[in-house]
PDB file of N, CA and C in Angstrom:
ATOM      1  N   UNK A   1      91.101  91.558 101.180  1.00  0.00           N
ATOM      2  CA  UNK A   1      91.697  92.697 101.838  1.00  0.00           C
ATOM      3  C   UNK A   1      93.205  92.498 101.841  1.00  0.00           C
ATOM      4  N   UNK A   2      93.828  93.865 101.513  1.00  0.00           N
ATOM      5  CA  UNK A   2      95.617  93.482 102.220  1.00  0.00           C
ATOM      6  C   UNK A   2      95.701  94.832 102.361  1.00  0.00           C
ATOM      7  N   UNK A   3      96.824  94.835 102.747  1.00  0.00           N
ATOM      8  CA  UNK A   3      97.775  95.442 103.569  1.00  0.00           C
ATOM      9  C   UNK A   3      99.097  96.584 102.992  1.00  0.00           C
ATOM     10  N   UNK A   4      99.123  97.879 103.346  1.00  0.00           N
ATOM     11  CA  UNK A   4     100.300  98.759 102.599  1.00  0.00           C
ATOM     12  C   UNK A   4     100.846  98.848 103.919  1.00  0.00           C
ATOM     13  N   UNK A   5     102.339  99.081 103.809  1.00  0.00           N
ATOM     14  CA  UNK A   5     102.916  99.512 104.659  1.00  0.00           C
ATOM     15  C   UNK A   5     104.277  99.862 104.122  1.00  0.00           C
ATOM     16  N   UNK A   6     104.305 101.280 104.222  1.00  0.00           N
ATOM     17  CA  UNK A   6     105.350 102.116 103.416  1.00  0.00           C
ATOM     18  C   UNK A   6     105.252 103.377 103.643  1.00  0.00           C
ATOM     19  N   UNK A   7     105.558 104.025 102.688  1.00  0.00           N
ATOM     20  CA  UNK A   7     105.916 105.620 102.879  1.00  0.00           C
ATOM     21  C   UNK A   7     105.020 106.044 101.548  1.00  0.00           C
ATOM     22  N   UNK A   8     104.054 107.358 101.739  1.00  0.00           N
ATOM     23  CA  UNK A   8     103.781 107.855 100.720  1.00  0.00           C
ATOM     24  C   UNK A   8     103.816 109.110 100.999  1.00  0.00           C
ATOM     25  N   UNK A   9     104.600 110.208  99.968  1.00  0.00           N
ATOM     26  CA  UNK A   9     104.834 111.566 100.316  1.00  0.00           C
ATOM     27  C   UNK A   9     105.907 111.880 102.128  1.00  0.00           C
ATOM     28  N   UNK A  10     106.411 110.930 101.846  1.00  0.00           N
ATOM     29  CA  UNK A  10     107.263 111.007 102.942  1.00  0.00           C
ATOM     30  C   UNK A  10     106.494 110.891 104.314  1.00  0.00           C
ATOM     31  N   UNK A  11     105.114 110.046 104.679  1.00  0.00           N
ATOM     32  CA  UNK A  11     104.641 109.941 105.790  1.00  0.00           C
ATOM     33  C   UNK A  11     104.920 108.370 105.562  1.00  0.00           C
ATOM     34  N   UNK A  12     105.372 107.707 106.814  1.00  0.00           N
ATOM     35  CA  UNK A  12     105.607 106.562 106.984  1.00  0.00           C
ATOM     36  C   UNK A  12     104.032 105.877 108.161  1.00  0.00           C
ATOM     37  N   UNK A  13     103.936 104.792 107.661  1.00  0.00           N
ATOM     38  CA  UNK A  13     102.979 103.953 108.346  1.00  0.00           C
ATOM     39  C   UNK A  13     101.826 103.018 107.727  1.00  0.00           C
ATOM     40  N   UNK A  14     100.989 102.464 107.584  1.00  0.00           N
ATOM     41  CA  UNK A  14      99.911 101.336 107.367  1.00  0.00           C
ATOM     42  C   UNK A  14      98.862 101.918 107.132  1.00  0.00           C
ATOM     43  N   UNK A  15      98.198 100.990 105.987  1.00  0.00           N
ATOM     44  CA  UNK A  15      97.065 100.640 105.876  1.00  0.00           C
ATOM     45  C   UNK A  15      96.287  99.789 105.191  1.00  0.00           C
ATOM     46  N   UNK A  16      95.063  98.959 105.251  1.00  0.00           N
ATOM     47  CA  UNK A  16      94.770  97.958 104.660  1.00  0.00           C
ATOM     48  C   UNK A  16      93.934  98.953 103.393  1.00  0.00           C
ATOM     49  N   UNK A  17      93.625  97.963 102.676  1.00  0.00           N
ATOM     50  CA  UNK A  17      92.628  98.683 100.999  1.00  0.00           C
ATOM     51  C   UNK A  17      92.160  96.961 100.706  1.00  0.00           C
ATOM     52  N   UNK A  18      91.175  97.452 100.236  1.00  0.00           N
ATOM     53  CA  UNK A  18      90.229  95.930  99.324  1.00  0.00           C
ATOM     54  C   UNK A  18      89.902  96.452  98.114  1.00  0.00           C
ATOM     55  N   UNK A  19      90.023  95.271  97.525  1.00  0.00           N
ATOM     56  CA  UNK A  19      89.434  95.299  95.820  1.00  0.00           C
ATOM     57  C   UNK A  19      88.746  94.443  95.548  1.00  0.00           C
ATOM     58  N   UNK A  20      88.613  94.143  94.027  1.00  0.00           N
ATOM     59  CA  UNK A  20      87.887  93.080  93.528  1.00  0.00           C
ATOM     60  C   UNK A  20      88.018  93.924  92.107  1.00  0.00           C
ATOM     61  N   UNK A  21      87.610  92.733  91.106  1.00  0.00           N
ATOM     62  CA  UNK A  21      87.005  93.192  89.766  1.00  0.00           C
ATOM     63  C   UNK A  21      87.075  91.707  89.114  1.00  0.00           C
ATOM     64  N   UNK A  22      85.464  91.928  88.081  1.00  0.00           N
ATOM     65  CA  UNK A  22      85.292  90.929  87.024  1.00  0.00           C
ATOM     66  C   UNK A  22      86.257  90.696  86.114  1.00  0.00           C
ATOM     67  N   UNK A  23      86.993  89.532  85.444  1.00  0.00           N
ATOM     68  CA  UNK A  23      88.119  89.135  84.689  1.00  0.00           C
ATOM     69  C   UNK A  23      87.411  88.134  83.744  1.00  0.00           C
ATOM     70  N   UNK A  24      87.803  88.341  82.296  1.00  0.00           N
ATOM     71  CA  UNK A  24      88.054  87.124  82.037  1.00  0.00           C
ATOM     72  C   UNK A  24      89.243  86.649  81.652  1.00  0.00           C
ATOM     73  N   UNK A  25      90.512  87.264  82.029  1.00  0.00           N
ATOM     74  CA  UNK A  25      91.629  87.190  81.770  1.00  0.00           C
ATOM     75  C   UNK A  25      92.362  88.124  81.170  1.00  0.00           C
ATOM     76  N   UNK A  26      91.730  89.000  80.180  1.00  0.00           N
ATOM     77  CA  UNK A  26      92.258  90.203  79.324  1.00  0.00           C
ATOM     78  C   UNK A  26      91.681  91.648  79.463  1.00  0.00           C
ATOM     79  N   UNK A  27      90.671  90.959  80.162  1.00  0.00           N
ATOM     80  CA  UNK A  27      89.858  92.734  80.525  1.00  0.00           C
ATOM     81  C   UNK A  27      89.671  92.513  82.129  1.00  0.00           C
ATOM     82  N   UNK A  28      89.016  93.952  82.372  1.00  0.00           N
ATOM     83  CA  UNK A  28      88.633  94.108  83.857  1.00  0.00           C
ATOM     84  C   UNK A  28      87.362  95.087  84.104  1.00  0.00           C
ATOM     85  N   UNK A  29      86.122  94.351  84.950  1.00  0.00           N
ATOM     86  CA  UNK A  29      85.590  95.105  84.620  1.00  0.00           C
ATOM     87  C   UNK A  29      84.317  95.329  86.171  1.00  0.00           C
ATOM     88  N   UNK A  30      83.583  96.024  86.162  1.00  0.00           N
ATOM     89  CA  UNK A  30      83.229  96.101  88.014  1.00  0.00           C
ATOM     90  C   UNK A  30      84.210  96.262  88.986  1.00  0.00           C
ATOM     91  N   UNK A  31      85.222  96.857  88.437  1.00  0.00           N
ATOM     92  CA  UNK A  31      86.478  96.885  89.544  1.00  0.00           C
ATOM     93  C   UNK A  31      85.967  97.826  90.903  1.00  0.00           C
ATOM     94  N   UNK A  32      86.248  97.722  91.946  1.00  0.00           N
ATOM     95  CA  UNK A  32      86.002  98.434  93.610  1.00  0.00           C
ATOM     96  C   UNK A  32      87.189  97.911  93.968  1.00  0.00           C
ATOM     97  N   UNK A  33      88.092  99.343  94.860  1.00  0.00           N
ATOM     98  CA  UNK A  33      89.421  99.400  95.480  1.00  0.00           C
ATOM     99  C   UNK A  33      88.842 100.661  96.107  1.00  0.00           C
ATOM    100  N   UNK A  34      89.337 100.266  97.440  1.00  0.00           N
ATOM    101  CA  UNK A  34      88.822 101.350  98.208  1.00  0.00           C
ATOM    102  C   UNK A  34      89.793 100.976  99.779  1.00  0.00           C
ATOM    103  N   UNK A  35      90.338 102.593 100.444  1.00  0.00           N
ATOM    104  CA  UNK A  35      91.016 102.491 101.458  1.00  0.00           C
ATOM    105  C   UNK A  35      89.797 101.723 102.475  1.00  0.00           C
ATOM    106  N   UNK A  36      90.263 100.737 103.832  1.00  0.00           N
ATOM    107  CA  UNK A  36      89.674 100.563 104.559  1.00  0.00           C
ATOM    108  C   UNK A  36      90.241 102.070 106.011  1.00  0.00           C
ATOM    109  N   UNK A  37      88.170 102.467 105.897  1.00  0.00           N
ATOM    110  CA  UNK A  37      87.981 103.261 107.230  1.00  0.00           C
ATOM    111  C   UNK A  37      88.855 103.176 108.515  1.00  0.00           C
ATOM    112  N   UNK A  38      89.350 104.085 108.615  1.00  0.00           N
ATOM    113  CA  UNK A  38      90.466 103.954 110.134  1.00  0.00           C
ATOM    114  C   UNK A  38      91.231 103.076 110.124  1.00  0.00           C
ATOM    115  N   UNK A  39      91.656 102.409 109.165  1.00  0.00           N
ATOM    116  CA  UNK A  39      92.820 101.454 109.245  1.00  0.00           C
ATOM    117  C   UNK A  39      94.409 102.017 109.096  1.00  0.00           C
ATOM    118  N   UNK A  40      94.400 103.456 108.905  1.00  0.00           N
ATOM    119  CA  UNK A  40      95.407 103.497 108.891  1.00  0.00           C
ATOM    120  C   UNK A  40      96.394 103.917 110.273  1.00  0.00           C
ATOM    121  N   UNK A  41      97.763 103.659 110.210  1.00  0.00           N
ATOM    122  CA  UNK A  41      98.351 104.032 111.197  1.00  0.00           C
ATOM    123  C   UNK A  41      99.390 104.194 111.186  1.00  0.00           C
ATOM    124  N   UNK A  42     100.366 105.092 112.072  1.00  0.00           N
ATOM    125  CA  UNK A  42     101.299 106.166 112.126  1.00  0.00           C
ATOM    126  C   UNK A  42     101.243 107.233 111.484  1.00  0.00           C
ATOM    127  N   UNK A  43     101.893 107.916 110.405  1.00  0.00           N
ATOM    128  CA  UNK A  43     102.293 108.880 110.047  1.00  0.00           C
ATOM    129  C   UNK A  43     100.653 108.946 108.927  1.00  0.00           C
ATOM    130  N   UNK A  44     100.034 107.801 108.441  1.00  0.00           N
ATOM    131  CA  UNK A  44      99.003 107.269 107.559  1.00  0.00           C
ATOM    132  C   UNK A  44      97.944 106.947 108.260  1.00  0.00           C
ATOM    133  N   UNK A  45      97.744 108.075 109.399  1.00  0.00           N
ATOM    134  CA  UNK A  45      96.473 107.830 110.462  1.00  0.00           C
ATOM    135  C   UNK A  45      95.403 108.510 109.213  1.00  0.00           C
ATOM    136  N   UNK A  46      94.276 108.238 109.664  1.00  0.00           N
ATOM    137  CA  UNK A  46      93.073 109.221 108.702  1.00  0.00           C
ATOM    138  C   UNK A  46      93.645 108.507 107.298  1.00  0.00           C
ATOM    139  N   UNK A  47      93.827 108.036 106.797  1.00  0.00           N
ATOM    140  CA  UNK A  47      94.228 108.378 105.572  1.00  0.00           C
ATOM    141  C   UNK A  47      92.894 107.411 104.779  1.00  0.00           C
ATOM    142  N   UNK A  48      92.257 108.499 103.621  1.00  0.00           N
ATOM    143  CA  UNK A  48      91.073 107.586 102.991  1.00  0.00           C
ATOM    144  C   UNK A  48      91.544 107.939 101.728  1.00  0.00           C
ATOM    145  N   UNK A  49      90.466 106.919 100.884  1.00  0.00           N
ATOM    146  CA  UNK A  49      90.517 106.790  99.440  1.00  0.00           C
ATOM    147  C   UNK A  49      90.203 106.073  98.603  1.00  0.00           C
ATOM    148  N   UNK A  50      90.934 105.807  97.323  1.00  0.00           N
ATOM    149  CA  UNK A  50      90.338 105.043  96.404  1.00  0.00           C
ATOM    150  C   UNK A  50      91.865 104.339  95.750  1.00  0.00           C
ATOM    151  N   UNK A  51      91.837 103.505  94.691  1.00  0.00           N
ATOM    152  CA  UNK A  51      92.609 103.068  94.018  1.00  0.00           C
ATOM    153  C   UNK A  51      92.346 102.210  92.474  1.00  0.00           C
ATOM    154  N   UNK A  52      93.441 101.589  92.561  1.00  0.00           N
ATOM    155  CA  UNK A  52      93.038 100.770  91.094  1.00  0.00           C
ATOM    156  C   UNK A  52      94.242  99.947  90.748  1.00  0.00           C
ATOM    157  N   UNK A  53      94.181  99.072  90.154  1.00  0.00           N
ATOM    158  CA  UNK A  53      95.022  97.613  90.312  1.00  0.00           C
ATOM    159  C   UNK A  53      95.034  97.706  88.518  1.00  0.00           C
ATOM    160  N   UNK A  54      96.672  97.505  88.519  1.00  0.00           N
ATOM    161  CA  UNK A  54      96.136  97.068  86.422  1.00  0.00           C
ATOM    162  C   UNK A  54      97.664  95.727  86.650  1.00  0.00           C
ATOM    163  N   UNK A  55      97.034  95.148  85.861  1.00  0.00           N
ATOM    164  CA  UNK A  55      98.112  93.763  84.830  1.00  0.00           C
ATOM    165  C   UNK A  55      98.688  93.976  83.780  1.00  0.00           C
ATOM    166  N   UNK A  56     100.335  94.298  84.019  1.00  0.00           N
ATOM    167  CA  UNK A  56     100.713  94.511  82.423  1.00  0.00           C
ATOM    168  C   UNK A  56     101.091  92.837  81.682  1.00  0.00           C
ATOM    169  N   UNK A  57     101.008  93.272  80.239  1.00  0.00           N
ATOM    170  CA  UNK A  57     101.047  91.853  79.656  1.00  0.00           C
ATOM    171  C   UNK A  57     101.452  90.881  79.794  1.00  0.00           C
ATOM    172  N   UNK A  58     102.987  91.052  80.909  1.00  0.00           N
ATOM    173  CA  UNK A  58     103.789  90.334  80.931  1.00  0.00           C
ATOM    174  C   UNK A  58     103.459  89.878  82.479  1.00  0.00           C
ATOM    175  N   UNK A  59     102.261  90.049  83.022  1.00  0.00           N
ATOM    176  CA  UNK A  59     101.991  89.904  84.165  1.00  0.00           C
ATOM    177  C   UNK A  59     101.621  90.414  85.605  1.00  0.00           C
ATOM    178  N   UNK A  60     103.166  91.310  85.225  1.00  0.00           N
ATOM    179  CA  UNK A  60     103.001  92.288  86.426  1.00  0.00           C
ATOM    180  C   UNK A  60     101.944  93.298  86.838  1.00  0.00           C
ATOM    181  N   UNK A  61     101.684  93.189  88.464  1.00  0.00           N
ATOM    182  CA  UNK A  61     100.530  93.906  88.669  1.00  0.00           C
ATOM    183  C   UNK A  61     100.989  94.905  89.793  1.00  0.00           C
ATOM    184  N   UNK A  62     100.225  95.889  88.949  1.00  0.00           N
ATOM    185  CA  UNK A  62     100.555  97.568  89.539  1.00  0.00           C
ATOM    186  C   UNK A  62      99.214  98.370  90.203  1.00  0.00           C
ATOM    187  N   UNK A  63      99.110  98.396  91.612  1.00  0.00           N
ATOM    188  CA  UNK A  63      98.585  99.333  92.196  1.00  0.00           C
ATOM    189  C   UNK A  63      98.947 100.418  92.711  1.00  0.00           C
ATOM    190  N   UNK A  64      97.742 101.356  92.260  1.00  0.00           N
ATOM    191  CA  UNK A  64      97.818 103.069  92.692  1.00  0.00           C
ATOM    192  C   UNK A  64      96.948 103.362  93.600  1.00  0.00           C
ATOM    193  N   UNK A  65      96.984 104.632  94.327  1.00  0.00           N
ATOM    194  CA  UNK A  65      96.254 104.943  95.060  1.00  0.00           C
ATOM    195  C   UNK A  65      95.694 106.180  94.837  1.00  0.00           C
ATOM    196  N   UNK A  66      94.370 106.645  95.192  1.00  0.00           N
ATOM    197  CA  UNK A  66      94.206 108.417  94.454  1.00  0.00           C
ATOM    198  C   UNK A  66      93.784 108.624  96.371  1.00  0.00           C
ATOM    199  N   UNK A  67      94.529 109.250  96.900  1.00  0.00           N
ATOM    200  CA  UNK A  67      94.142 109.092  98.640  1.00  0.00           C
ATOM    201  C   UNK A  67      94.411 110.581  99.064  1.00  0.00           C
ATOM    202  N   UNK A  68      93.469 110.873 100.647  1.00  0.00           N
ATOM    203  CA  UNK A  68      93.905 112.038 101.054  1.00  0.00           C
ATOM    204  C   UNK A  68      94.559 111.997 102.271  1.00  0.00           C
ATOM    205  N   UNK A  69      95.551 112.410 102.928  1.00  0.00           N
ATOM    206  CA  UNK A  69      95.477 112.837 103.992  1.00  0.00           C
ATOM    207  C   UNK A  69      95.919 114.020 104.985  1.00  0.00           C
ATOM    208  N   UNK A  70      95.285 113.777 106.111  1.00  0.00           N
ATOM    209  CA  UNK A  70      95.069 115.118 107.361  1.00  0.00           C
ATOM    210  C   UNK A  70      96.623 115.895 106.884  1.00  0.00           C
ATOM    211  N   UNK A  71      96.000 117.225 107.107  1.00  0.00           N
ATOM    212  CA  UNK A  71      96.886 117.870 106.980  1.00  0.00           C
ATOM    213  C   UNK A  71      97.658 118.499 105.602  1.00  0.00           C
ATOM    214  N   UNK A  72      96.972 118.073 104.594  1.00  0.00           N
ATOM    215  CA  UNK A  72      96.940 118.499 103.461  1.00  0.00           C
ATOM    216  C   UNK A  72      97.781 118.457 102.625  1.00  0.00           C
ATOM    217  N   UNK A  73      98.282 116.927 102.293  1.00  0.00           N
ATOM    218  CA  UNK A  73      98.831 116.132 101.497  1.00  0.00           C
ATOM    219  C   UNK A  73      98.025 115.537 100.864  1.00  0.00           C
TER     220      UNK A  73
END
């Protein structure tokens, strides 16, 4: 499990998300990323969803989020 805490669409506040996925170093595969239920807070209350984690070659690792929240953002 970890932890966001930032601004998305200009609402400021928290929330945790968990992942996982099978590796053998170059691929990825069984991946699950998913917002954790009611974890969010302030401006990122309610906020649910999904995501996805990628490794570019050189290492770096980039997560997205595909998320909704209240109020129709």
């Amino acid at each position: 499990m970890e932890s966001f805490e930032g601004s998305l669409h200009d609402r400021s506040g928290a929330f945790n998300f968990v992942h996982s996925a099978t590796t053998t170093g170059s691929d990825r595969t069984a991946e699950f990323f998913t917002v954790v239920p009611s974890s969010g807070t302030g401006d990122l209350a309610g906020i649910t969803g999904t995501g996805g984690l990628g490794v570019d070659t050189d290492g770096t690792h980039r997560i997205w989020f595909d998320y909704e929240l209240g109020g129709g953002v």
